[in-house]
N, C-alpha and C. Protein backbone atom coordinates (compact mmCIF):
# COMPACT_ATOMS: atom_id res chain seq x y z
N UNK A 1 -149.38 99.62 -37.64
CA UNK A 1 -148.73 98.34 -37.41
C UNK A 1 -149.06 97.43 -38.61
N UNK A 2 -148.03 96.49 -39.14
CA UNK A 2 -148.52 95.47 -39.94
C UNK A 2 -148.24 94.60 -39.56
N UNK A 3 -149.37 93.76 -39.77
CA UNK A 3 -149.25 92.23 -39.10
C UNK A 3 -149.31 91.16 -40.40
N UNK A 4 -148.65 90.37 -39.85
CA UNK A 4 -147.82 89.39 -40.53
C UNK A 4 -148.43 87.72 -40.07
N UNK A 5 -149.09 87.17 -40.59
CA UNK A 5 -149.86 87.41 -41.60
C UNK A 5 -151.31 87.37 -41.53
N UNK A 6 -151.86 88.01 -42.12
CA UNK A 6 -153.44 87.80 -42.39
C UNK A 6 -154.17 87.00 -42.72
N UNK A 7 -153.26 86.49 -43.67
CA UNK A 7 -154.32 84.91 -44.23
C UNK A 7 -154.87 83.95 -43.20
N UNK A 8 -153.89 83.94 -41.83
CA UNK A 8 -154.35 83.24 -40.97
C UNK A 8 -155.42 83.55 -39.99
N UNK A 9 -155.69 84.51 -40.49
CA UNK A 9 -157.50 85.17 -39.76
C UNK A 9 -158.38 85.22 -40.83
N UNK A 10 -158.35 85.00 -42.15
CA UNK A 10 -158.84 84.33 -43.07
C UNK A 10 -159.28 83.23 -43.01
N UNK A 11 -158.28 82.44 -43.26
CA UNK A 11 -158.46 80.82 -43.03
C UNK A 11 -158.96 80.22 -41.80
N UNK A 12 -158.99 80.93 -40.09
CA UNK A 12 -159.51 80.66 -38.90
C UNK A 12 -160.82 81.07 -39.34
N UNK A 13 -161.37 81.78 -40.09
CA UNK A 13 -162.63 82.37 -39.84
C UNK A 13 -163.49 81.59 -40.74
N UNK A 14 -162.94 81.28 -41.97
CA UNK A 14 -163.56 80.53 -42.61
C UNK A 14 -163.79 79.03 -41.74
N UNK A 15 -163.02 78.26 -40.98
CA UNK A 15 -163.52 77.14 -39.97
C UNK A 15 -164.00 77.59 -38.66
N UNK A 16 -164.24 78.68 -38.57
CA UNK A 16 -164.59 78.88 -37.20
C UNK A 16 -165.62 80.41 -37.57
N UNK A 17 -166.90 80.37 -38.47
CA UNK A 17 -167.09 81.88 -38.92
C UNK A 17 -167.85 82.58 -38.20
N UNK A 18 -168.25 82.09 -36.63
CA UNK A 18 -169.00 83.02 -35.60
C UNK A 18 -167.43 83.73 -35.06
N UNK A 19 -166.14 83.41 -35.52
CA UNK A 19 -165.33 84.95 -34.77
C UNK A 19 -164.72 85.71 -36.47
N UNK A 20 -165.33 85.54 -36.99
CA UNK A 20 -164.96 86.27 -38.37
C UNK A 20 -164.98 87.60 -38.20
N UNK A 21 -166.22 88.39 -38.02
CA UNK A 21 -166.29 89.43 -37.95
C UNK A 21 -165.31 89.99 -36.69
N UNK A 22 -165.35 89.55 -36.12
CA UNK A 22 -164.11 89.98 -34.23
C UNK A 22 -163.32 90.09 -35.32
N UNK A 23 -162.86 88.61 -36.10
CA UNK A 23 -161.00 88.92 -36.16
C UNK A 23 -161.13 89.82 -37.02
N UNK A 24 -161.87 90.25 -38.20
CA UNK A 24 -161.33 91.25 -38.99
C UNK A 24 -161.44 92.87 -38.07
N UNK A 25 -162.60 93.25 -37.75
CA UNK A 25 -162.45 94.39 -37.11
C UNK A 25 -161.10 94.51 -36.09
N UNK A 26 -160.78 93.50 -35.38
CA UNK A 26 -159.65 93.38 -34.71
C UNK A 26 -158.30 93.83 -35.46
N UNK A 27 -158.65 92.95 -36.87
CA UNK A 27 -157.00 93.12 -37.96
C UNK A 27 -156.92 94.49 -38.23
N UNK A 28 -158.32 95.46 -38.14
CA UNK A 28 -158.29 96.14 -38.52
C UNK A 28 -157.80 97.92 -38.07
N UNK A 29 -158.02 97.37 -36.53
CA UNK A 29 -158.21 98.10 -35.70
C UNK A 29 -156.58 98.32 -35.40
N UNK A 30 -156.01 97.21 -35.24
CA UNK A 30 -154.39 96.93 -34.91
C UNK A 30 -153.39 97.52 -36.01
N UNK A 31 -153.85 97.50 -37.13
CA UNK A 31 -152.80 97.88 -38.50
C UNK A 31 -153.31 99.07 -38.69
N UNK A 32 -154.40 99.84 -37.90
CA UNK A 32 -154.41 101.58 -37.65
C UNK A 32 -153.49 102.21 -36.74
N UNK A 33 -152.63 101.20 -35.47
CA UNK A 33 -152.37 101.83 -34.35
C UNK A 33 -150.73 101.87 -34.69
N UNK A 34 -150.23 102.55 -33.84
CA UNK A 34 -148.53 102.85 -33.80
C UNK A 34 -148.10 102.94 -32.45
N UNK A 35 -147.83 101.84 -32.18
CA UNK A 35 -147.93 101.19 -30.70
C UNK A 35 -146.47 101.38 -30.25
N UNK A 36 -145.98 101.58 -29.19
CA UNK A 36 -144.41 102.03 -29.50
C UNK A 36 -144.18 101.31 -28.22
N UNK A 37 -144.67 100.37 -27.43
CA UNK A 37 -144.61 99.63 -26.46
C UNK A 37 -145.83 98.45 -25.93
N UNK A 38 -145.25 97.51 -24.80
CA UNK A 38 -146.71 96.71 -24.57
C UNK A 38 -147.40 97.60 -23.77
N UNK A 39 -147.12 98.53 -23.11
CA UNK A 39 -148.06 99.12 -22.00
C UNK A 39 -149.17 99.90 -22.51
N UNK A 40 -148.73 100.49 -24.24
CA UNK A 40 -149.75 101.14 -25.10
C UNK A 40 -151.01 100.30 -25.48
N UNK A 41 -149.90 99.24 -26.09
CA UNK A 41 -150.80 98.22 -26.56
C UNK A 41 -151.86 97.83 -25.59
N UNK A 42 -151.36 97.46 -24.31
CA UNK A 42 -152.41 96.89 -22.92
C UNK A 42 -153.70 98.67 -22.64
N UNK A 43 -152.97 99.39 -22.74
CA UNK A 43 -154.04 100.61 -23.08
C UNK A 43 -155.04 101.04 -23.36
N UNK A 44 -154.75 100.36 -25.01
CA UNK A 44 -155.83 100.36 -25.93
C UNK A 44 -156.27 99.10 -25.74
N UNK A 45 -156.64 97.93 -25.85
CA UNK A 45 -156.65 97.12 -25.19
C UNK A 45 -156.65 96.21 -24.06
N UNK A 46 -157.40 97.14 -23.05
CA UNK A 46 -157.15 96.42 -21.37
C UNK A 46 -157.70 94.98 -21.15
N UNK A 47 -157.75 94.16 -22.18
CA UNK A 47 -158.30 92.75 -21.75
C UNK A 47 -157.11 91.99 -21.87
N UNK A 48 -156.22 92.48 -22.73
CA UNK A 48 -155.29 91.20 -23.35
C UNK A 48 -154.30 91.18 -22.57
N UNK A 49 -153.87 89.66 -22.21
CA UNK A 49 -152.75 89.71 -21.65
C UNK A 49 -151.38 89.87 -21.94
N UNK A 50 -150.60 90.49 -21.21
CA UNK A 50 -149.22 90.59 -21.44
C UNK A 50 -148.53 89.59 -21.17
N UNK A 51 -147.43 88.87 -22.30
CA UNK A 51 -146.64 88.04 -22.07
C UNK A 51 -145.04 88.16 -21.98
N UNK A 52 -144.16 87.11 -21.58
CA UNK A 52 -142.70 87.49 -22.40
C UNK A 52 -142.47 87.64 -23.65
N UNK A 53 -141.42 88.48 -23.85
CA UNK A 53 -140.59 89.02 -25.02
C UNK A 53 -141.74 89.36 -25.62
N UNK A 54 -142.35 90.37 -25.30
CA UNK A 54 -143.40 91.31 -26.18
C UNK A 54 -144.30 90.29 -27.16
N UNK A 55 -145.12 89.17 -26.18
CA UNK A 55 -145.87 88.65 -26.77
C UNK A 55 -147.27 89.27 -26.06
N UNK A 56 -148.75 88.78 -26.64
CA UNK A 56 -149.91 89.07 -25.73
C UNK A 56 -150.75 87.93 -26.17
N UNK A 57 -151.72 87.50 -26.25
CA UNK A 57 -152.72 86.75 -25.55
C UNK A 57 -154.01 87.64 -25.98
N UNK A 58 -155.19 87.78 -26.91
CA UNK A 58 -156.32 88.21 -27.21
C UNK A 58 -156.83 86.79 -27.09
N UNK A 59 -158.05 87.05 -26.16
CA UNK A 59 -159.15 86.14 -26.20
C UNK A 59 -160.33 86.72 -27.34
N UNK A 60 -160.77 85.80 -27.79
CA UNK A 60 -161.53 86.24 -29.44
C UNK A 60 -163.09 85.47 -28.74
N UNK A 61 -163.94 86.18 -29.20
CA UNK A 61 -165.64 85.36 -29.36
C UNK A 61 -165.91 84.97 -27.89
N UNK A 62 -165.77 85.71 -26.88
CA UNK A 62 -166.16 85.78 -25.58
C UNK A 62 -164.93 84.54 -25.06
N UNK A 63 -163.91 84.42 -25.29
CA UNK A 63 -162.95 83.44 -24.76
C UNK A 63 -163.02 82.22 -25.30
N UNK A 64 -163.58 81.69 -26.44
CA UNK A 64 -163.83 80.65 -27.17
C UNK A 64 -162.49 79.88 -27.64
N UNK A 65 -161.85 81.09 -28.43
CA UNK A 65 -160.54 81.34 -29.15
C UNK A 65 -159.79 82.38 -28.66
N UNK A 66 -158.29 82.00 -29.13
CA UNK A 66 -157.61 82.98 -28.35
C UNK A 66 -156.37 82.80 -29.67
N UNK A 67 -155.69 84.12 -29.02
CA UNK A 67 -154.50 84.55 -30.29
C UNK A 67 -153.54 85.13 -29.76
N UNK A 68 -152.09 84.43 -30.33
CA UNK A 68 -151.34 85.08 -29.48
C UNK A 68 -150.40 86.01 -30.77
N UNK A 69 -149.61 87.36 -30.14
CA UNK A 69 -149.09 87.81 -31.07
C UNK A 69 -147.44 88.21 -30.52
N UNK A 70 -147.02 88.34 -30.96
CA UNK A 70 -145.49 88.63 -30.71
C UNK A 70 -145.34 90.26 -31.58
N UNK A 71 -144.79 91.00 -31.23
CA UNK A 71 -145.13 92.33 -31.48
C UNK A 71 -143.32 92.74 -31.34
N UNK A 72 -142.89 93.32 -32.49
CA UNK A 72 -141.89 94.23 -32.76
C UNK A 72 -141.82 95.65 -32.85
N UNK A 73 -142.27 96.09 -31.45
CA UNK A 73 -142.67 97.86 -31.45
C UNK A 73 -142.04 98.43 -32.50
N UNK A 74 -140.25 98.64 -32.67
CA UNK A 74 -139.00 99.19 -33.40
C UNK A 74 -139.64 99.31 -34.53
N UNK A 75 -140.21 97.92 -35.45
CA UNK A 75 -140.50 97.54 -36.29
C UNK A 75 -141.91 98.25 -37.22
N UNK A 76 -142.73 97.79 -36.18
CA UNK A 76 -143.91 98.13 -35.80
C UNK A 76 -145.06 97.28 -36.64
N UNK A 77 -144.00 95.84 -36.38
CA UNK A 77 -144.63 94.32 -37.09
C UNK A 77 -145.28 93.83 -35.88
N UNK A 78 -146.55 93.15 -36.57
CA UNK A 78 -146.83 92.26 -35.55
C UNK A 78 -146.85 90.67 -35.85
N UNK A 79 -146.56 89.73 -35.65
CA UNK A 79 -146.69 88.54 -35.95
C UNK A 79 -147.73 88.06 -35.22
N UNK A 80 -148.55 86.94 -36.27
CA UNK A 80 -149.46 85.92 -35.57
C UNK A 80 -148.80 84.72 -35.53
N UNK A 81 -148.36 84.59 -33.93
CA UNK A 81 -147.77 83.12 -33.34
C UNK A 81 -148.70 82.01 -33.30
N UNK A 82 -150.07 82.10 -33.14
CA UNK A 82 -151.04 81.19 -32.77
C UNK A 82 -152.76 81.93 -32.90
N UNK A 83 -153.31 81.09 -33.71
CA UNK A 83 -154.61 81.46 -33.40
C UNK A 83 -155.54 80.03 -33.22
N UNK A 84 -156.43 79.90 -32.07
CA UNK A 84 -156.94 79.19 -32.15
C UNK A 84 -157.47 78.77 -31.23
N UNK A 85 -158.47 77.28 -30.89
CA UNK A 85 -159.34 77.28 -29.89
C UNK A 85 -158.64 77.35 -28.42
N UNK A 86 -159.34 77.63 -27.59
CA UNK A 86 -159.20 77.67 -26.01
C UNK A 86 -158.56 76.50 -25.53
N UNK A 87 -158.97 75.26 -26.07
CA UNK A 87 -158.22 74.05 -25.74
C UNK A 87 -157.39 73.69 -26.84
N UNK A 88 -156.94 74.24 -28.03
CA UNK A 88 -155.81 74.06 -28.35
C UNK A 88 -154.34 74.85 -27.76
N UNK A 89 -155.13 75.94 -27.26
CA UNK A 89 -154.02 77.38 -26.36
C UNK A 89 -153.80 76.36 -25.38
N UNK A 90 -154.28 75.96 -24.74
CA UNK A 90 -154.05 75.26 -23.31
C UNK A 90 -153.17 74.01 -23.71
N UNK A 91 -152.87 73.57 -24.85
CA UNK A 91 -152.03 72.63 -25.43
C UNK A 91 -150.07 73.64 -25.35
N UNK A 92 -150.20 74.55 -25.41
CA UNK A 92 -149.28 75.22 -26.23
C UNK A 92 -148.04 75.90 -25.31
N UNK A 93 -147.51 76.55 -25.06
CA UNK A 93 -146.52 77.19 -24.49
C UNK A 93 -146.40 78.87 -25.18
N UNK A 94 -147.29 79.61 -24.70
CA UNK A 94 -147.48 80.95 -25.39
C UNK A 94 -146.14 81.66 -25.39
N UNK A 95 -145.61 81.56 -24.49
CA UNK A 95 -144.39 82.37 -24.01
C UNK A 95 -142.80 81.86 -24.70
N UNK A 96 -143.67 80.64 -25.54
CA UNK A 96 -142.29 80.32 -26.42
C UNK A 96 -142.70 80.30 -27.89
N UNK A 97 -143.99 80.03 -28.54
CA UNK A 97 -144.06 80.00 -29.63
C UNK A 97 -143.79 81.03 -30.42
């Protein structure tokens, strides 16, 4: 999978650097897999939630931060819609961004 974009788990980690290490092993772990649906994805991953139109929901640093991604199986892109604190998620509308 490639995800689109990275810099923004860069730049979160550098203001936030107790989930640095999560997000990269995370970036890393995701752009190894070839996910061909959400039910794979929820698989390998049984914490994250499933959203509409093939979005999910990773809680990062014991639920501190959270990230949402929008995922193009076909593709086998992932986009980062949102990363960020617990009370900025709770600001947001996951299921539309």
């Amino acid at each position: 999978m490639r995800i689109i974009s990275t810099k923004i788990f860069r730049e979160f980690a550098i203001r936030h650097p107790d989930c640095g290490k999560q997000l990269n092993l995370l970036e890393k772990d995701i752009e190894k897999q070839n996910f061909e649906n959400p039910n794979q994805f929820k698989n390998y991953f049984p914490n994250v939630s499933l959203l509409n139109d093939n979005r999910v929901v990773i809680n990062i640093h014991g639920n501190d931060y959270r990230l949402v991604l929008k995922i193009n199986y076909q593709a086998k892109i992932v986009f980062v819609r949102f990363l960020g604190t617990h009370t900025e998620y709770d600001k947001i509308d996951a299921n539309k961004i």
